[in-house]
Protein backbone atom coordinates (compact mmCIF):
# COMPACT_ATOMS: atom_id res chain seq x y z
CA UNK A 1 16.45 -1.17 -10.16
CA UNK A 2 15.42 -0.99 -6.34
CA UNK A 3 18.04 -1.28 -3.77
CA UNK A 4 17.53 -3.77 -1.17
CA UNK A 5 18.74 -4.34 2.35
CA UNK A 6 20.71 -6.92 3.95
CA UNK A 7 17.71 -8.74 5.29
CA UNK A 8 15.87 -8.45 2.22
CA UNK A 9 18.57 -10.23 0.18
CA UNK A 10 19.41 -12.81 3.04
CA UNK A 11 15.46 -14.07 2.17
CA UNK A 12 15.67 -13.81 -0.98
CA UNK A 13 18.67 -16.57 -1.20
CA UNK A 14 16.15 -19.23 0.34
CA UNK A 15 14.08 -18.68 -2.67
CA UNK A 16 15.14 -20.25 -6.02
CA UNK A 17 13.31 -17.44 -8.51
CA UNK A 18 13.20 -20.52 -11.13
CA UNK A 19 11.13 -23.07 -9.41
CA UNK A 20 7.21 -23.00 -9.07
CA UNK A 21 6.49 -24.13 -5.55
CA UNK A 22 3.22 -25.91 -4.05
CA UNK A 23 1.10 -23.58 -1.67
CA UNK A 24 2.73 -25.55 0.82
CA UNK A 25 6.12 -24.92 0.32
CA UNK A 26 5.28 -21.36 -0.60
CA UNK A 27 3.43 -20.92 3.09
CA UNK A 28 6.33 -22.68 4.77
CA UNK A 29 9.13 -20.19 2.72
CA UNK A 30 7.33 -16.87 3.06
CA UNK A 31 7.03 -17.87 7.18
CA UNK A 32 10.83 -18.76 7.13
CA UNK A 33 11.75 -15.47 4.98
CA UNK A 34 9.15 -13.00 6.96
CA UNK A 35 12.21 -10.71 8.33
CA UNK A 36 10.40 -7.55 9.82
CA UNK A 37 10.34 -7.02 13.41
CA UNK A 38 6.33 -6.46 13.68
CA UNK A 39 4.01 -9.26 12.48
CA UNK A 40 4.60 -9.14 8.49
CA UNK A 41 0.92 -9.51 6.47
CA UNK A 42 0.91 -12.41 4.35
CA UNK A 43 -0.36 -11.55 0.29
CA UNK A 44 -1.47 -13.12 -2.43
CA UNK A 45 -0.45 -11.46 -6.02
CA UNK A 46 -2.37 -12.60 -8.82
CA UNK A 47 -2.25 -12.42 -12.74
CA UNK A 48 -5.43 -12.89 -14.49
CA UNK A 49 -6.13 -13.87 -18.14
CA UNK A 50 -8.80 -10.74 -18.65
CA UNK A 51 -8.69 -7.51 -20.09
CA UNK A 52 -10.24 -4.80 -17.35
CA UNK A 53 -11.10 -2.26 -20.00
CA UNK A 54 -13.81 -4.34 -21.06
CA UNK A 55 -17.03 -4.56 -18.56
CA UNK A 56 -17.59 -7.53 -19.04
CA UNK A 57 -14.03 -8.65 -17.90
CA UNK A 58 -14.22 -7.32 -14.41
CA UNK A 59 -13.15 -9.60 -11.80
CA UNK A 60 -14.20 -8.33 -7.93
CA UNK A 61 -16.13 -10.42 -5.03
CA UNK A 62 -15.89 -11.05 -1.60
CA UNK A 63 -14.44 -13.75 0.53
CA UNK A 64 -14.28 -14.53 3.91
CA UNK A 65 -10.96 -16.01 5.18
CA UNK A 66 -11.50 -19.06 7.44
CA UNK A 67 -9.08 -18.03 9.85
CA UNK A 68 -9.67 -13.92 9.40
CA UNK A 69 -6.54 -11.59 8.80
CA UNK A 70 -5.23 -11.96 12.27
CA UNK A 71 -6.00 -7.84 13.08
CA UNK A 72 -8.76 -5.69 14.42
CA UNK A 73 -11.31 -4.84 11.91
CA UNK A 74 -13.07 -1.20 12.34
CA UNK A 75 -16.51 -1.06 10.59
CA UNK A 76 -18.95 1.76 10.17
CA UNK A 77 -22.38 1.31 9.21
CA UNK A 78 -24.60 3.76 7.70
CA UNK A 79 -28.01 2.94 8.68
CA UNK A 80 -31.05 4.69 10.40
CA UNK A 81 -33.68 3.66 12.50
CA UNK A 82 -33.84 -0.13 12.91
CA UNK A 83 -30.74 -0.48 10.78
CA UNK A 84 -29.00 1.71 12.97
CA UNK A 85 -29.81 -0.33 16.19
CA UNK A 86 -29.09 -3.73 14.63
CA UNK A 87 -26.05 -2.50 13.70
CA UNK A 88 -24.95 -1.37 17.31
CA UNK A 89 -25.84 -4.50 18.43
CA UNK A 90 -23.89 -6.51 15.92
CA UNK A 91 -21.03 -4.70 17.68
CA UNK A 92 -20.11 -1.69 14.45
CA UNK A 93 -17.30 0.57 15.40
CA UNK A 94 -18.83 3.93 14.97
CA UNK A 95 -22.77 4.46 13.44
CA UNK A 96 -23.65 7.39 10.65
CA UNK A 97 -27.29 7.95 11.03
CA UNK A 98 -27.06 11.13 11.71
CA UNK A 99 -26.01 14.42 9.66
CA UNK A 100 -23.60 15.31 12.36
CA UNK A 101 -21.94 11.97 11.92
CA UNK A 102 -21.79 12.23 7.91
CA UNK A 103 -19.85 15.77 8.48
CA UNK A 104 -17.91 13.96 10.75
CA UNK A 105 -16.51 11.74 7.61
CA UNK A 106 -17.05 14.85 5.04
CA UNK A 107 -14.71 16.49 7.18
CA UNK A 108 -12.06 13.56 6.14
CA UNK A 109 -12.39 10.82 9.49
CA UNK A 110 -11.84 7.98 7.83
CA UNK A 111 -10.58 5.44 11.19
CA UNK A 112 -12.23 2.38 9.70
CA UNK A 113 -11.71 -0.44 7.66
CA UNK A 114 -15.16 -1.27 6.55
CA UNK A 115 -18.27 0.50 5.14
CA UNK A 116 -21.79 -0.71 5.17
CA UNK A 117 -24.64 1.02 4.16
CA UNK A 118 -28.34 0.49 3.57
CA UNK A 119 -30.24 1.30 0.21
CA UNK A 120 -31.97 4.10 2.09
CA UNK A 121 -28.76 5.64 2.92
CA UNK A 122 -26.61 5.83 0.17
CA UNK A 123 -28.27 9.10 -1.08
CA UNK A 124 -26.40 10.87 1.83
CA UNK A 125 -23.06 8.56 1.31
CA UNK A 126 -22.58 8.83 -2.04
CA UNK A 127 -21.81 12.70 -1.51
CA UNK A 128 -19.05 11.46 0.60
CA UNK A 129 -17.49 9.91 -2.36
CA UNK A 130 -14.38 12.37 -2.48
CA UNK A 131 -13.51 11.02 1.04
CA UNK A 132 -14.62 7.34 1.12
CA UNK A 133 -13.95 6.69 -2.83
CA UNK A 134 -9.87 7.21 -3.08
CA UNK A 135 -9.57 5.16 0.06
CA UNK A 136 -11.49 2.26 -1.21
CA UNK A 137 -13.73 2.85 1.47
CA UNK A 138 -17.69 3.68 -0.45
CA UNK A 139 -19.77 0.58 0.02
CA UNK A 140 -21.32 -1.26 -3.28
CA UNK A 141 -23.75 -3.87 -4.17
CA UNK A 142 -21.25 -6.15 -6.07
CA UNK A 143 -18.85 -6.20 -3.15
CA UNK A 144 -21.37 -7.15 -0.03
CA UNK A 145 -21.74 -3.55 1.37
CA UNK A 146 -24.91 -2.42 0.52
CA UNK A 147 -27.26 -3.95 2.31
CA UNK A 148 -30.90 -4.07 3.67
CA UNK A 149 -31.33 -3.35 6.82
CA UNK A 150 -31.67 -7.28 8.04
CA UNK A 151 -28.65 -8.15 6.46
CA UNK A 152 -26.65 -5.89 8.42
CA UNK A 153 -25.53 -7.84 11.31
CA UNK A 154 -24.35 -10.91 9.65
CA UNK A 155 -22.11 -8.47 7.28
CA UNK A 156 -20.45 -6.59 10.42
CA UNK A 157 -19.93 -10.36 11.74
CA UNK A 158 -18.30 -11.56 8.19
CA UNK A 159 -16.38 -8.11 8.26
CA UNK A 160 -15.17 -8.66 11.63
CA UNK A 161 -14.21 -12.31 10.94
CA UNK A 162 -12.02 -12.01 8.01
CA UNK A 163 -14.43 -11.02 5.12
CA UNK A 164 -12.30 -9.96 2.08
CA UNK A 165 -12.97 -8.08 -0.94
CA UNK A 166 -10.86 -8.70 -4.26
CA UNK A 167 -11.04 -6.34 -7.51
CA UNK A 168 -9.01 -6.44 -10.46
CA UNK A 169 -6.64 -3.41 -10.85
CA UNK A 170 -6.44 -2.38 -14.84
CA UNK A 171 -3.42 -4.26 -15.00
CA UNK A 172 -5.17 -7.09 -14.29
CA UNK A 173 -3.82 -7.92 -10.86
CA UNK A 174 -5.58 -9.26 -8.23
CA UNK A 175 -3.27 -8.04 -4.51
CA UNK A 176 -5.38 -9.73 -1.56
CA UNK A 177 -4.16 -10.41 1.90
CA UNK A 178 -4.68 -13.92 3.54
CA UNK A 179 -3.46 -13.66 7.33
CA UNK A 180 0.29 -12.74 9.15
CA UNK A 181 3.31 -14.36 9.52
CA UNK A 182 2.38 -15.45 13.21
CA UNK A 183 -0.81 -17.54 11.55
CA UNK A 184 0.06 -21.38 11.55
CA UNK A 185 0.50 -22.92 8.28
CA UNK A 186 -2.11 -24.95 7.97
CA UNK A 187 -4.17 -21.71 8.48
CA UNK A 188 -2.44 -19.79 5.64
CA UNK A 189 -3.02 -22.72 3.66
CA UNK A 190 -7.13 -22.85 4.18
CA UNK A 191 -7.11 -19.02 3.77
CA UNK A 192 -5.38 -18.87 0.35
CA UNK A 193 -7.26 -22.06 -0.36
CA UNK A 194 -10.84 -20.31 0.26
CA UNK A 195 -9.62 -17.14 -1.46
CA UNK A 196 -8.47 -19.56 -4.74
CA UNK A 197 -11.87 -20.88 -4.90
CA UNK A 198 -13.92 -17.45 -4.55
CA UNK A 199 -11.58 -16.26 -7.38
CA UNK A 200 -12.17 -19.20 -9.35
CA UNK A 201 -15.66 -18.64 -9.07
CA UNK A 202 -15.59 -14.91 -10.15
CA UNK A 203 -14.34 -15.74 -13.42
CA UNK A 204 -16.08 -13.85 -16.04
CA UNK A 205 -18.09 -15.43 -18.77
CA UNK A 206 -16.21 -13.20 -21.39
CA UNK A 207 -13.07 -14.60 -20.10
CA UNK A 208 -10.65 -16.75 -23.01
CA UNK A 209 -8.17 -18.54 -22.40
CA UNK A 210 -5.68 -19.32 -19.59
CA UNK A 211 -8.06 -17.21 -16.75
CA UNK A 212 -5.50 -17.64 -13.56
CA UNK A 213 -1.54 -16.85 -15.39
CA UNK A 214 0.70 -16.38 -12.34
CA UNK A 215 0.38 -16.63 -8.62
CA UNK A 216 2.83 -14.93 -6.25
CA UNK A 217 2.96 -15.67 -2.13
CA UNK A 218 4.79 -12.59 -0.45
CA UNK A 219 5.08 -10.87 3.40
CA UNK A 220 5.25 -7.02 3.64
CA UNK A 221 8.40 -6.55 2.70
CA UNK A 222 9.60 -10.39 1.44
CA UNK A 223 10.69 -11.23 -1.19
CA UNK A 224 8.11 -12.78 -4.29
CA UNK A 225 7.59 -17.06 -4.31
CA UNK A 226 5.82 -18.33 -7.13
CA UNK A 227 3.40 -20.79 -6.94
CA UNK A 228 2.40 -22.97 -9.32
CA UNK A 229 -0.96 -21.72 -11.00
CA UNK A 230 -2.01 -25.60 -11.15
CA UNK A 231 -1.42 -26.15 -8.60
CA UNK A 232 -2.92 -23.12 -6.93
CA UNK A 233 -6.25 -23.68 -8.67
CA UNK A 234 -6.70 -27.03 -7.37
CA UNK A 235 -6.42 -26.26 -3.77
CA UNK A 236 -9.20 -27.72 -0.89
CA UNK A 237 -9.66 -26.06 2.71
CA UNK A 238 -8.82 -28.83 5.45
CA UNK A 239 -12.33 -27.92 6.92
């Protein structure tokens, strides 16, 4: 069992490990029990009812967060021509149109958050797939990142704003952040609320039975606060 330090275990005593809380009290606890010095990241933990063997039982989507993640967001784009420019002016962080800018990621830069690419381009990025791929960092059609050309500025401005992408793991997990520690409740609250709806709406068709199982609130580093899955499925932004 994992040893834990005197902070740790001084949160954990605020938290009965018995009792299903509301969102609310959840946000309210993992603010109270957020112990590290920097600005802890606030995640959501969730079981799902599907088995991720099957294709047809893959859960993944994007959402964006009302209130963003409360940090800087770095995208790259790879686009050429008038991709490229609309990109530049949507404000990307860095631009691969070029060959000297793919060798610049072959060669293993990967300062970035984000990837967007157009149709055209993913040719060229997809032999970048030992560098981008482990880092979670390719771009794909069923997460939002592959994109024409036109569509490229209002995904840099999603990205920038809080846009979040969700994929079961194959132990059918989803592990999503919603905001920091710093955020106000109520803007916790509207985050996990959107990001309960978009998964909600991703459930798959082959999906039986009891589809969300258990929901866990948690800061980097926290201790775990159950919410109830009820609860947590019934949830409304403020907006």
């Amino acid at each position: 069992m994992a040893k834990h330090g005197k902070q740790y275990l001084e949160a954990a005593k605020k938290i009965d490990q018995d009792k299903y809380y509301t969102p609310k009290q959840a946000i309210s606890l993992a603010k109270e029990t957020a112990y590290t010095k920097f600005d802890s990241t606030v995640e959501i933990h969730i079981r799902l009812g599907v088995d991720p063997r099957h294709a047809d039982q893959q859960v993944r989507d994007v959402v964006v967060l009302p209130h963003g993640l409360g940090k800087t967001v770095r995208v790259v784009v790879f686009a050429q021509g008038d991709g490229a420019a609309l990109a530049r002016e949507a404000g990307a962080d860095f631009v691969a149109d070029d060959d000297e800018a793919l060798a610049k990621i072959q060669g293993g830069w990967t300062d970035f958050d984000v990837a967007v690419a157009t149709p055209e381009m993913m040719g060229k990025v997809g032999r970048l797939g030992r560098v981008l791929g482990p880092r979670g960092l390719m771009p794909n059609p069923k997460a939002g990142t592959v994109v024409p050309a036109e569509d490229i500025p209002r995904v840099v401005n999603e990205a920038k704003a809080g846009r979040v992408e969700f994929r079961v793991d194959k132990t059918a997990n989803l592990h999503v952040p919603i905001g920091k520690a710093s955020f106000e409740e109520n803007q916790l609250y509207d985050n996990l609320a959107a990001l309960m709806e978009a998964v909600r709406k991703a459930r798959p068709a082959a999906a039986k039975g009891a589809y969300i199982k258990r929901v866990t609130l948690t800061t980097t580093m926290g201790p775990g606060i159950k919410l109830d899955p009820v609860q947590s499925q019934a949830m409304e932004t403020s907006e």
